[in-house]
C-alpha atoms as a PDB file:
ATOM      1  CA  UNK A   1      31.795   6.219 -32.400  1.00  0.00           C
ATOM      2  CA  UNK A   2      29.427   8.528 -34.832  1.00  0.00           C
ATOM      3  CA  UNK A   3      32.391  11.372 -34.474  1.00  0.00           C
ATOM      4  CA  UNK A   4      34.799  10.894 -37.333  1.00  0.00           C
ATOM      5  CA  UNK A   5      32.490  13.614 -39.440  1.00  0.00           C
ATOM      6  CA  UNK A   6      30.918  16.631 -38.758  1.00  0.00           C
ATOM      7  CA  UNK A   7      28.399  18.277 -40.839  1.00  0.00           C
ATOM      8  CA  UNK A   8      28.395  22.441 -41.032  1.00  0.00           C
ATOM      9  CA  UNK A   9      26.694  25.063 -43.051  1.00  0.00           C
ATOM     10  CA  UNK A  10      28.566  26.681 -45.754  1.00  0.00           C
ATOM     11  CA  UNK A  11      28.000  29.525 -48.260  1.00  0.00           C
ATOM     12  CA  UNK A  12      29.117  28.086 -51.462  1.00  0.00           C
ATOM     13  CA  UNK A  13      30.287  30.291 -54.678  1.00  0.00           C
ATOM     14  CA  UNK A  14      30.598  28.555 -58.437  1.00  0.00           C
ATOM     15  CA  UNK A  15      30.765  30.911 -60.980  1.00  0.00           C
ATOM     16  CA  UNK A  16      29.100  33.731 -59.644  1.00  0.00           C
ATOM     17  CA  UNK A  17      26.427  31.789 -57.872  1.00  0.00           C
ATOM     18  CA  UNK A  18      25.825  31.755 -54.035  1.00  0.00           C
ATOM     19  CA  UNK A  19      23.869  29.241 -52.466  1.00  0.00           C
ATOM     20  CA  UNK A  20      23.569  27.613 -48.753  1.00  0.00           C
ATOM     21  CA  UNK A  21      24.534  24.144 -48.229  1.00  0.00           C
ATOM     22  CA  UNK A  22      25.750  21.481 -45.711  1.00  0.00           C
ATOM     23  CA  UNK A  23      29.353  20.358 -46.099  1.00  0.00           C
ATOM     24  CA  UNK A  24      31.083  17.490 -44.323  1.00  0.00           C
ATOM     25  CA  UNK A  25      34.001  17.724 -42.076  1.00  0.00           C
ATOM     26  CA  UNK A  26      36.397  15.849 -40.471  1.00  0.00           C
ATOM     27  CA  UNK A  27      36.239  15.628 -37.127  1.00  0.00           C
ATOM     28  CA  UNK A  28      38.867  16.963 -34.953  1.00  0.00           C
ATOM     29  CA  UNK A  29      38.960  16.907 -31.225  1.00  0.00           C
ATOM     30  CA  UNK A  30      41.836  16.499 -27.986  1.00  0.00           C
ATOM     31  CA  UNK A  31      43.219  13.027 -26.953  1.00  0.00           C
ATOM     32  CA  UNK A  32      44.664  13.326 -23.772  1.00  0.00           C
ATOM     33  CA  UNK A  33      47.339   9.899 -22.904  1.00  0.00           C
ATOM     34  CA  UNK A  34      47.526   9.127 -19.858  1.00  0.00           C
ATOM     35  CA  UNK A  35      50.275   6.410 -18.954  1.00  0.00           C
ATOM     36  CA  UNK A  36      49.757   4.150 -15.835  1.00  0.00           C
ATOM     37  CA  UNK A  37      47.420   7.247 -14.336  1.00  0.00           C
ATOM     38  CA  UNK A  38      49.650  10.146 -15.205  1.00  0.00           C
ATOM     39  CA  UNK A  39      49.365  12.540 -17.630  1.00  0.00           C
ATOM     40  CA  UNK A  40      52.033  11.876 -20.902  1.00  0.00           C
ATOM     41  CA  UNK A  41      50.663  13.290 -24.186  1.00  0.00           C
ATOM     42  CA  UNK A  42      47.957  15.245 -25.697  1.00  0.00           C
ATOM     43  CA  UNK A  43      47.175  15.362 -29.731  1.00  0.00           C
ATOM     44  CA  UNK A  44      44.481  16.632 -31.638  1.00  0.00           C
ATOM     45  CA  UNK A  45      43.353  13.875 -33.620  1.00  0.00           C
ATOM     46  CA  UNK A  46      40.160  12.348 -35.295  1.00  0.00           C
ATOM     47  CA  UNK A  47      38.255   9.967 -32.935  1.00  0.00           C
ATOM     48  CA  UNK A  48      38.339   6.331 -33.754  1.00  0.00           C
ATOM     49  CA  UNK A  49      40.864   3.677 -32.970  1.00  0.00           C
ATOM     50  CA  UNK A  50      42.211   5.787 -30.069  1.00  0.00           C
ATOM     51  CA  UNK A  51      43.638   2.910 -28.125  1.00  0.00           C
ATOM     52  CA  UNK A  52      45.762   1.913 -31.585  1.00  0.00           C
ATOM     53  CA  UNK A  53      46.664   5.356 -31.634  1.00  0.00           C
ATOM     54  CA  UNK A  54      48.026   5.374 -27.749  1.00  0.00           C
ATOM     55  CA  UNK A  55      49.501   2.090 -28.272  1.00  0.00           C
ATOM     56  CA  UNK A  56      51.150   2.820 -31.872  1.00  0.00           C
ATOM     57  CA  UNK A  57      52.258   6.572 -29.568  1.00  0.00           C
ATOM     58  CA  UNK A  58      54.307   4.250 -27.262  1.00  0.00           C
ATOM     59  CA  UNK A  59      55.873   1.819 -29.659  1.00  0.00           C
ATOM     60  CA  UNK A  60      57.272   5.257 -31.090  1.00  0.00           C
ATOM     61  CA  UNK A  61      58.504   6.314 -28.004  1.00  0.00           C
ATOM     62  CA  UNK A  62      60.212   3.111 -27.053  1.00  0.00           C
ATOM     63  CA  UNK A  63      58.136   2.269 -24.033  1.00  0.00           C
ATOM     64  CA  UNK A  64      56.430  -0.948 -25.716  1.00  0.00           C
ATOM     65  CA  UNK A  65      57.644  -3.325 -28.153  1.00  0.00           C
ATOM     66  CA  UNK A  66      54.709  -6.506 -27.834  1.00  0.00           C
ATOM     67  CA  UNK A  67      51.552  -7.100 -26.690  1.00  0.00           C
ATOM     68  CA  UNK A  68      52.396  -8.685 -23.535  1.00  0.00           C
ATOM     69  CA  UNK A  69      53.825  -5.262 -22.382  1.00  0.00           C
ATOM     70  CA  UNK A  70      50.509  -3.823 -22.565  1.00  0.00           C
ATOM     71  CA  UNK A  71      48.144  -4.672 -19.765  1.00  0.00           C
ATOM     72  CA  UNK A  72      45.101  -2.650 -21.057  1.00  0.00           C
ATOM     73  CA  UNK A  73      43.647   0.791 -22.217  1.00  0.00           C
ATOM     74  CA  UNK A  74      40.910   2.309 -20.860  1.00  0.00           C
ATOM     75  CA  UNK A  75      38.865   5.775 -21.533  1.00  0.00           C
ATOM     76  CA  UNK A  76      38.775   7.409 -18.546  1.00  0.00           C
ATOM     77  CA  UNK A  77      35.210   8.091 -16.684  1.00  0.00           C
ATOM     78  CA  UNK A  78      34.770  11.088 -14.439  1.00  0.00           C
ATOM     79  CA  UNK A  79      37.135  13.515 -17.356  1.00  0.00           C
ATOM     80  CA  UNK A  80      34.783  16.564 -16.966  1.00  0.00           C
ATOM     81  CA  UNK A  81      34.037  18.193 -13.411  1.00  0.00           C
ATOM     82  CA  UNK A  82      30.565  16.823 -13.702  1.00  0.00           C
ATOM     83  CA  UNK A  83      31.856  12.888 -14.280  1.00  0.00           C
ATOM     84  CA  UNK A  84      30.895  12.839 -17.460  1.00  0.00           C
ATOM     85  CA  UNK A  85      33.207  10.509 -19.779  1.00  0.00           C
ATOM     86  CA  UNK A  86      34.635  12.659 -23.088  1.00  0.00           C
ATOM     87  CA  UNK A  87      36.348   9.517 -24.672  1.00  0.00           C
ATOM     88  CA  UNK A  88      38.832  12.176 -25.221  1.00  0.00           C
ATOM     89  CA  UNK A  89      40.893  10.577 -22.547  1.00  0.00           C
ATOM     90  CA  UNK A  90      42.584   6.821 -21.887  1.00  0.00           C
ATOM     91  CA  UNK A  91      44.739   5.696 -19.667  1.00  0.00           C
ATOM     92  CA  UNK A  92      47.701   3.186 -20.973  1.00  0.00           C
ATOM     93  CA  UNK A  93      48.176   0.204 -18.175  1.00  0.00           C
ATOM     94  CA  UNK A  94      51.775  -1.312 -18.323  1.00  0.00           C
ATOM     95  CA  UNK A  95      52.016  -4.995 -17.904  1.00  0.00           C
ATOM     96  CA  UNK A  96      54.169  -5.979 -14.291  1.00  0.00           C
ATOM     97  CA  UNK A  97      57.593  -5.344 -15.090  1.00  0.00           C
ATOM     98  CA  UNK A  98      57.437  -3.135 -17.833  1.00  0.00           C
ATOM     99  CA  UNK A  99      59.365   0.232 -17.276  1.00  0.00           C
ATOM    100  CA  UNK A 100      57.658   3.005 -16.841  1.00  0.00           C
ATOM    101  CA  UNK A 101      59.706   5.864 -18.818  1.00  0.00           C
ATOM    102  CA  UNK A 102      60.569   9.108 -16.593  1.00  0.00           C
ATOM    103  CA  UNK A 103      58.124  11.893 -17.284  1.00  0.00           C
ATOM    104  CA  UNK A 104      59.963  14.331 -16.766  1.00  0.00           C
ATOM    105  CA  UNK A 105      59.548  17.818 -18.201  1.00  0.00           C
ATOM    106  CA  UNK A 106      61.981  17.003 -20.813  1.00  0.00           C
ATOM    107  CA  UNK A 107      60.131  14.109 -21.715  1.00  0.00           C
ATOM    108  CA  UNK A 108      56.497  16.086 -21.339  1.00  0.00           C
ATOM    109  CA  UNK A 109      55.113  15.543 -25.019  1.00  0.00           C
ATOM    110  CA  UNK A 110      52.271  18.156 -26.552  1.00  0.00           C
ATOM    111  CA  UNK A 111      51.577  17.235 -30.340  1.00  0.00           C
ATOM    112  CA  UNK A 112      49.397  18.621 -32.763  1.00  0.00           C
ATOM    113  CA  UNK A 113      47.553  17.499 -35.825  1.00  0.00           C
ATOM    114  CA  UNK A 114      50.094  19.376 -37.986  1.00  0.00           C
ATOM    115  CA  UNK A 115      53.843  18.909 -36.490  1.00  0.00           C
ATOM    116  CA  UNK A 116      53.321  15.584 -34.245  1.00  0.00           C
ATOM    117  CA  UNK A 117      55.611  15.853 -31.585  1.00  0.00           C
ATOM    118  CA  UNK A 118      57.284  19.568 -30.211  1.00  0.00           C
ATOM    119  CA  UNK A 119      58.991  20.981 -28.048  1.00  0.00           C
ATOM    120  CA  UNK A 120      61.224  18.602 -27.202  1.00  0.00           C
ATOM    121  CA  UNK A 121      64.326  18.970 -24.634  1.00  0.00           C
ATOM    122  CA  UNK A 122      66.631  18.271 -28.076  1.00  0.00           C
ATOM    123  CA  UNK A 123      67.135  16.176 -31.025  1.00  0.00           C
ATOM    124  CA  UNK A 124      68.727  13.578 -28.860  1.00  0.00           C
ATOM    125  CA  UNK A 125      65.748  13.187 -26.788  1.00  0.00           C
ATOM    126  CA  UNK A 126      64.115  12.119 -30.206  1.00  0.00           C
ATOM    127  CA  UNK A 127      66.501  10.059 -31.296  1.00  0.00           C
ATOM    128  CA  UNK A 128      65.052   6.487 -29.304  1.00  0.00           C
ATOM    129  CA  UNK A 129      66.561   3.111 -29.534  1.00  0.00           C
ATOM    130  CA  UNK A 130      65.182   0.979 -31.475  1.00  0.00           C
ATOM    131  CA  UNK A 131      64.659  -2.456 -30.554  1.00  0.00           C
ATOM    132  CA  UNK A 132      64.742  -4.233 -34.129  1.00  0.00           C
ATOM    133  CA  UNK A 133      67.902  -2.700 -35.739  1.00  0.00           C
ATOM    134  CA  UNK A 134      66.935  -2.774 -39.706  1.00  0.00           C
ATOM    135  CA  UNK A 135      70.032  -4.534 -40.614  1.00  0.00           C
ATOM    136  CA  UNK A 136      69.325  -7.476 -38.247  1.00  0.00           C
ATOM    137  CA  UNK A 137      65.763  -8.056 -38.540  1.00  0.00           C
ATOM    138  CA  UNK A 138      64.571 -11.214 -38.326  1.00  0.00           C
ATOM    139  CA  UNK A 139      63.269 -13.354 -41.045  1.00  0.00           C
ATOM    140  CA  UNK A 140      64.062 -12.927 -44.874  1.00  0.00           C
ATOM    141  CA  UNK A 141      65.616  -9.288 -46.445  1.00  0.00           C
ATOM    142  CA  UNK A 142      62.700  -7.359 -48.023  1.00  0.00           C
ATOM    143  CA  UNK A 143      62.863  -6.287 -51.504  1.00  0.00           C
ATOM    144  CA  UNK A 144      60.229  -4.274 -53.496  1.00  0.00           C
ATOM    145  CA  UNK A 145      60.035  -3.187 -57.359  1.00  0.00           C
ATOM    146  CA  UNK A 146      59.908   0.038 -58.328  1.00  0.00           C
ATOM    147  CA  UNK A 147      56.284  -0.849 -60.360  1.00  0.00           C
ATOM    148  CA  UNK A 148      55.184  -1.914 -56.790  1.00  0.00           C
ATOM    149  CA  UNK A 149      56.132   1.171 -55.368  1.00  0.00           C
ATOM    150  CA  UNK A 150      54.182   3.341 -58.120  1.00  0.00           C
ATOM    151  CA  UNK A 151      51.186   1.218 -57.239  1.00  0.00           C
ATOM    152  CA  UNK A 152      50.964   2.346 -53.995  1.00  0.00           C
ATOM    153  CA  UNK A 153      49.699   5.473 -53.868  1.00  0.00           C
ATOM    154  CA  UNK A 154      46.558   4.867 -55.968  1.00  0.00           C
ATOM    155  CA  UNK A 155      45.610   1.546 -53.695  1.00  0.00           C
ATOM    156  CA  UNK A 156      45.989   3.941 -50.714  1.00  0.00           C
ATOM    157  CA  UNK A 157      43.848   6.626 -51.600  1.00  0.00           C
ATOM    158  CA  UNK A 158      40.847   4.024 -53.167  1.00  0.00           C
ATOM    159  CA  UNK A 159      41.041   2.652 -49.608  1.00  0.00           C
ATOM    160  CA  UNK A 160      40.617   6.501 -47.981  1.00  0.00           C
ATOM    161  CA  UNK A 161      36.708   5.817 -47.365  1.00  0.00           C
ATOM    162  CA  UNK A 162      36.106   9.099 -44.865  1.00  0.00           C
ATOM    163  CA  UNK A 163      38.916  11.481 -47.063  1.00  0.00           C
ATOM    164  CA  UNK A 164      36.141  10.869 -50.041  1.00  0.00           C
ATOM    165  CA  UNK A 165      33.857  12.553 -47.958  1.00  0.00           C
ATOM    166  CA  UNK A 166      35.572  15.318 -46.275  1.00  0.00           C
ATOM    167  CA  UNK A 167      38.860  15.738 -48.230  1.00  0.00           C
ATOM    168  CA  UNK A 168      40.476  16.601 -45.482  1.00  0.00           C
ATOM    169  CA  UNK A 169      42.233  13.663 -44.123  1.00  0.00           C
ATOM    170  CA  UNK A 170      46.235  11.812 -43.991  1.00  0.00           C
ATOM    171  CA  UNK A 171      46.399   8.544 -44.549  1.00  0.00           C
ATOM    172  CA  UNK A 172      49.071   5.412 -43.342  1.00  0.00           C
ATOM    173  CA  UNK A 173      49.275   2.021 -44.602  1.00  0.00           C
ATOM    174  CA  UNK A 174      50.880  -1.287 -44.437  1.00  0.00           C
ATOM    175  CA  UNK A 175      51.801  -3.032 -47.938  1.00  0.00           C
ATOM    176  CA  UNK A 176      53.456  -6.306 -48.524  1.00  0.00           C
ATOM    177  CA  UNK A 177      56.529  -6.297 -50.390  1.00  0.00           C
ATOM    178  CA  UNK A 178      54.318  -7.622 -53.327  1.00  0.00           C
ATOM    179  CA  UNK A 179      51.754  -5.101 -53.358  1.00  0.00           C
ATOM    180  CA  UNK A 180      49.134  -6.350 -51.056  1.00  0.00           C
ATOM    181  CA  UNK A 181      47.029  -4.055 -48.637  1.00  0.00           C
ATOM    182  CA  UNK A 182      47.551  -5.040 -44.994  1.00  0.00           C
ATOM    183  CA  UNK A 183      45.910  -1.898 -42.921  1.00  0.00           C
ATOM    184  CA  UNK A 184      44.963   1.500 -43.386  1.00  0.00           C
ATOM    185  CA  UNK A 185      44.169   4.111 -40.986  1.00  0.00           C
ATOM    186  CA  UNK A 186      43.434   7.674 -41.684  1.00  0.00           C
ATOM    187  CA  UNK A 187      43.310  10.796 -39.285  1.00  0.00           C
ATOM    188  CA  UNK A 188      43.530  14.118 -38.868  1.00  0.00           C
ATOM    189  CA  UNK A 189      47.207  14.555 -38.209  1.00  0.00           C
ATOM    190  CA  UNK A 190      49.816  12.138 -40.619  1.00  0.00           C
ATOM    191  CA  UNK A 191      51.501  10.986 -37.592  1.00  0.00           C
ATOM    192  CA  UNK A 192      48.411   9.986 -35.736  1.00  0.00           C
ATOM    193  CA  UNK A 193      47.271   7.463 -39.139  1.00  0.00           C
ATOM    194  CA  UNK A 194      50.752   6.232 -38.409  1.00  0.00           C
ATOM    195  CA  UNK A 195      50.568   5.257 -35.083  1.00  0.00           C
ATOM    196  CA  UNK A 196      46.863   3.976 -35.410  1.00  0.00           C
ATOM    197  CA  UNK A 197      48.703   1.057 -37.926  1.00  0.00           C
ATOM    198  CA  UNK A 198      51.482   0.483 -35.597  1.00  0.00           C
ATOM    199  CA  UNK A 199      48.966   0.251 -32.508  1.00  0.00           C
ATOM    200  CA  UNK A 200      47.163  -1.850 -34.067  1.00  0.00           C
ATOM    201  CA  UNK A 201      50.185  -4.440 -35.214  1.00  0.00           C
ATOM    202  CA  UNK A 202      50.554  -4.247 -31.655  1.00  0.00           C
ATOM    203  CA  UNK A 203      48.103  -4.890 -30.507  1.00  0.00           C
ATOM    204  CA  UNK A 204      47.651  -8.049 -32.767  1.00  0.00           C
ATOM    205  CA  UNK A 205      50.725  -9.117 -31.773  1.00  0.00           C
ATOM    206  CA  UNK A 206      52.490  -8.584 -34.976  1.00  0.00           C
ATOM    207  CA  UNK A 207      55.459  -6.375 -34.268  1.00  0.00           C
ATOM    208  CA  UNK A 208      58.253  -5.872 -35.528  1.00  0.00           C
ATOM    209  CA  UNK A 209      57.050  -5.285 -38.931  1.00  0.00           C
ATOM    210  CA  UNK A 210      59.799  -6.311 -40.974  1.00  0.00           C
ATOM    211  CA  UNK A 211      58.352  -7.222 -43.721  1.00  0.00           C
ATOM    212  CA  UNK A 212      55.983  -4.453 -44.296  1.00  0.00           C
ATOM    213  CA  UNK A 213      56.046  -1.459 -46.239  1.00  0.00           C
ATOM    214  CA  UNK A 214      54.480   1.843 -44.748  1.00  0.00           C
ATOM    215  CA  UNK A 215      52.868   4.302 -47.201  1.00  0.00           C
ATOM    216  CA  UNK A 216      51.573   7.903 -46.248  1.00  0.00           C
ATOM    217  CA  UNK A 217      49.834  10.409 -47.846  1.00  0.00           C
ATOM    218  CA  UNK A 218      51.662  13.025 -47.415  1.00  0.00           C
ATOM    219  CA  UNK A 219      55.192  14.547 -46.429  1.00  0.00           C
ATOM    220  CA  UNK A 220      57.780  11.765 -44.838  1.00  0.00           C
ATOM    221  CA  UNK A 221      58.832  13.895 -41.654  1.00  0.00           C
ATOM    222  CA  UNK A 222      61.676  13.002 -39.213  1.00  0.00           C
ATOM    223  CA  UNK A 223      58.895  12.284 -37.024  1.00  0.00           C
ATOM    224  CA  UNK A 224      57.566   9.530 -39.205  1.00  0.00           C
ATOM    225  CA  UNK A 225      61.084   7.855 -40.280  1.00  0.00           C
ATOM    226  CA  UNK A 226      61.540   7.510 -36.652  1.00  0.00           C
ATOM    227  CA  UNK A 227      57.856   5.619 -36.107  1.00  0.00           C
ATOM    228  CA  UNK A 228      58.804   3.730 -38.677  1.00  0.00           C
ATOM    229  CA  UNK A 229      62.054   2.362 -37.369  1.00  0.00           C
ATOM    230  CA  UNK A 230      60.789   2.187 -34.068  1.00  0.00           C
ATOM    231  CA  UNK A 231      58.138  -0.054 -35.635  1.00  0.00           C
ATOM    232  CA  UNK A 232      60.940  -2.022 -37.649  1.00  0.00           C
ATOM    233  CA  UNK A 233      59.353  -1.229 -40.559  1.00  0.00           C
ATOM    234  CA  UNK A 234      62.283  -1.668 -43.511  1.00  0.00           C
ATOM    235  CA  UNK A 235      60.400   0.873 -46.357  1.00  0.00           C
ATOM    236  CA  UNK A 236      58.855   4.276 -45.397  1.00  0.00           C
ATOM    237  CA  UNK A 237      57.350   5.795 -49.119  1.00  0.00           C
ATOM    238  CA  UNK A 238      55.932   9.123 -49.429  1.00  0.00           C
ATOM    239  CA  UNK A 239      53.939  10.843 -52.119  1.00  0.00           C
ATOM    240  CA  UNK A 240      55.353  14.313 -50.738  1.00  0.00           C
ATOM    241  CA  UNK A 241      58.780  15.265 -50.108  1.00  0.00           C
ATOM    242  CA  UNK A 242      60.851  14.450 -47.077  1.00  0.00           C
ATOM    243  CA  UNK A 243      62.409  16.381 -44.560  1.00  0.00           C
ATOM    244  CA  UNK A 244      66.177  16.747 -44.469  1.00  0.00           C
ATOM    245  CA  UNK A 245      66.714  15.298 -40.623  1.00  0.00           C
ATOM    246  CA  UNK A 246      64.115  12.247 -42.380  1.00  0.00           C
ATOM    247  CA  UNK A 247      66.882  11.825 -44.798  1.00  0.00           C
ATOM    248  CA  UNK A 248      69.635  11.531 -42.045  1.00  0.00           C
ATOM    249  CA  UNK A 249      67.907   9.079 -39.690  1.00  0.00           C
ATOM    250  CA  UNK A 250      67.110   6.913 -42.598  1.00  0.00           C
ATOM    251  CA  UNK A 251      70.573   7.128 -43.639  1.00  0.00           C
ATOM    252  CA  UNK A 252      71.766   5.973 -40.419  1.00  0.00           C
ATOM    253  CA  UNK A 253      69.170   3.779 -39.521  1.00  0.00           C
ATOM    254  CA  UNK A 254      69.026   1.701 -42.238  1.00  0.00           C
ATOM    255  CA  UNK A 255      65.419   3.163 -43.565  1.00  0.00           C
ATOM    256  CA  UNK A 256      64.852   2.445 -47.074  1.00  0.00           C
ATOM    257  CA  UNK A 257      62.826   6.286 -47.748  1.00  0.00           C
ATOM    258  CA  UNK A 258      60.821   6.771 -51.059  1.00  0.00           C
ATOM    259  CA  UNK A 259      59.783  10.077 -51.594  1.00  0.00           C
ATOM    260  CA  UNK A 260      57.993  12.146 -54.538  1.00  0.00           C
ATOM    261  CA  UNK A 261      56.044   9.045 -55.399  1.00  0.00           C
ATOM    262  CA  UNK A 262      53.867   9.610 -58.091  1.00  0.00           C
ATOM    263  CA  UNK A 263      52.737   7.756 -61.014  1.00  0.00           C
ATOM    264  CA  UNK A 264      56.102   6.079 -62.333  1.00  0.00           C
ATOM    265  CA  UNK A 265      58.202   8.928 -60.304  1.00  0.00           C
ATOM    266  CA  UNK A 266      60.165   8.602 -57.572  1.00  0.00           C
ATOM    267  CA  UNK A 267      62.864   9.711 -55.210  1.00  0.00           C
ATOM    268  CA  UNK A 268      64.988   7.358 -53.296  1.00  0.00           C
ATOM    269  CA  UNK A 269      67.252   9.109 -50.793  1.00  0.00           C
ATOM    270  CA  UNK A 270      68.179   6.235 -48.807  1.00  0.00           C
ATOM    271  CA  UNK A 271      68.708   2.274 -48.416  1.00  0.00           C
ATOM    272  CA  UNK A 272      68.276   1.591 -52.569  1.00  0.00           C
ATOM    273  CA  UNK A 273      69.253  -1.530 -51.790  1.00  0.00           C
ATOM    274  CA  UNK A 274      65.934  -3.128 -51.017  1.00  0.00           C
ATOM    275  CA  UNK A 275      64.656  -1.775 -53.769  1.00  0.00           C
ATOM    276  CA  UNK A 276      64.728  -4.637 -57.043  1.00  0.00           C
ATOM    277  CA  UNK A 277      66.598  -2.136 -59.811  1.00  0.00           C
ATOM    278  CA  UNK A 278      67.759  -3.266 -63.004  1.00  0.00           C
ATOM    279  CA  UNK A 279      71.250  -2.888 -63.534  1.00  0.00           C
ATOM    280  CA  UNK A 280      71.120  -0.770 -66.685  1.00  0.00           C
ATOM    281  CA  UNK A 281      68.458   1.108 -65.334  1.00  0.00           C
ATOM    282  CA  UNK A 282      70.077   2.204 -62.215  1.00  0.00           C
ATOM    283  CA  UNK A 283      73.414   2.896 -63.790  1.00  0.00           C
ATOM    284  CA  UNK A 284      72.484   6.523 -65.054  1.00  0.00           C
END
């Protein structure tokens, strides 16, 4: 879809001078989730890969962990009185068998571009089961060098194609322990990039993500350890700082969480040991 930019008329002032121009926006605009029919979440996000972003929602909220769980995702026709179709609205299908989750008002979500997720019945009710524990997942420990980490940061933004337009945009992305560039979504709201690269792992059948290192491009919330972990990703790194309750789950999770990273700089406040330090180094 032709929505992820808008174009508007601005006044523009440099040094004194006034002039008229078009600028370039980033789209923002409702997604309502529905889940087997019924209402579950709305978020303000950019359009584009809004069934990853509904999926990647759901892996975060412990209601899928595989593709098979998923029986499709629709938009929904007939969203406005006159029948139109917004593509503002899909509807999640479970697969027979799958659980559907209790909606009830303590588990009514309303997120926003800014905070992700609000208003929930407690900290508890946030706090969702994971079903790859960090210290058991399968296949080989990851481990990551510092000089990896610092490279990060500059591979995601080079790969921020609509951010160079409108500079107004998060981005989240998958890295291999060795540097490499798996996905990259971007999106109004940080969590919503985050859950567009889960979605899509989903969706392609490639979850847990154990092996994968998840970069964003801004702040590392509470809200984004936990997608992380609910993701079984091992490594969340940040260029911004994180949040104090980010810091906890990590610690208790088993979350390796970078933050501050930028240039050669960097803040580890928890799980340093996947992280490939020199002795010496390390020691002060």
């Amino acid at each position: 879809m032709g929505r992820v930019t808008e174009r508007r008329r601005v006044i523009r002032i440099r040094d004194g001078a006034v002039s008229s121009r078009p600028d370039t926006l980033v789209a923002e605009e409702p997604l309502e989730i529905r889940l087997n029919g019924k209402p579950l979440a709305i978020t303000m996000r950019t359009p584009g890969d809004d069934f990853a972003l509904a999926a990647g929602f759901l892996v975060s909220e412990g209601v899928l962990a595989s593709a098979e769980e998923l029986a499709n995702i629709v938009y929904c026709a007939g969203a406005t009185a006159d029948g139109g179709n917004t593509y503002n609205v899909v509807d999640v299908r479970l697969a027979d068998g799958v659980a559907v989750p209790d909606l009830t008002l303590e588990r009514n979500f309303y997120t926003t571009s800014s905070c992700g997720l609000c208003g929930k019945a407690s900290l508890d009710a946030v706090r969702t089961t994971t079903r790859w524990p960090l210290d058991t997942a399968p296949g080989p420990a990851l481990r990551i060098s510092p000089e990896t980490l610092a490279a990060l940061p500059d591979r995601l933004r080079s790969a921020q194609r609509v951010f160079d337009r409108t500079g107004g945009l998060h981005a989240a992305a998958l890295f291999s322990a060795d540097g490499e560039l798996l996905d990259v979504r971007e999106d109004v709201g940080r969590h919503n990039a985050v859950d567009k690269v889960v979605g899509r792992a989903l969706q392609g059948g490639r979850l847990p993500l154990s092996s994968a290192v998840l970069m964003v491009s801004g702040r590392a919330s509470f809200e984004l350890a936990q997608k992380a972990v609910m993701a079984g990703i091992p490594v969340l790194a940040a260029v911004s700082a994180p949040s104090s309750l980010a810091v906890d789950l990590a610690a208790e999770s088993g979350l390796t969480l970078v933050g501050f990273l930028r240039g050669r700089s960097m803040n580890v406040y928890a799980g340093a040991h996947r992280l490939a330090l020199d002795a010496a180094g390390s020691a002060g």
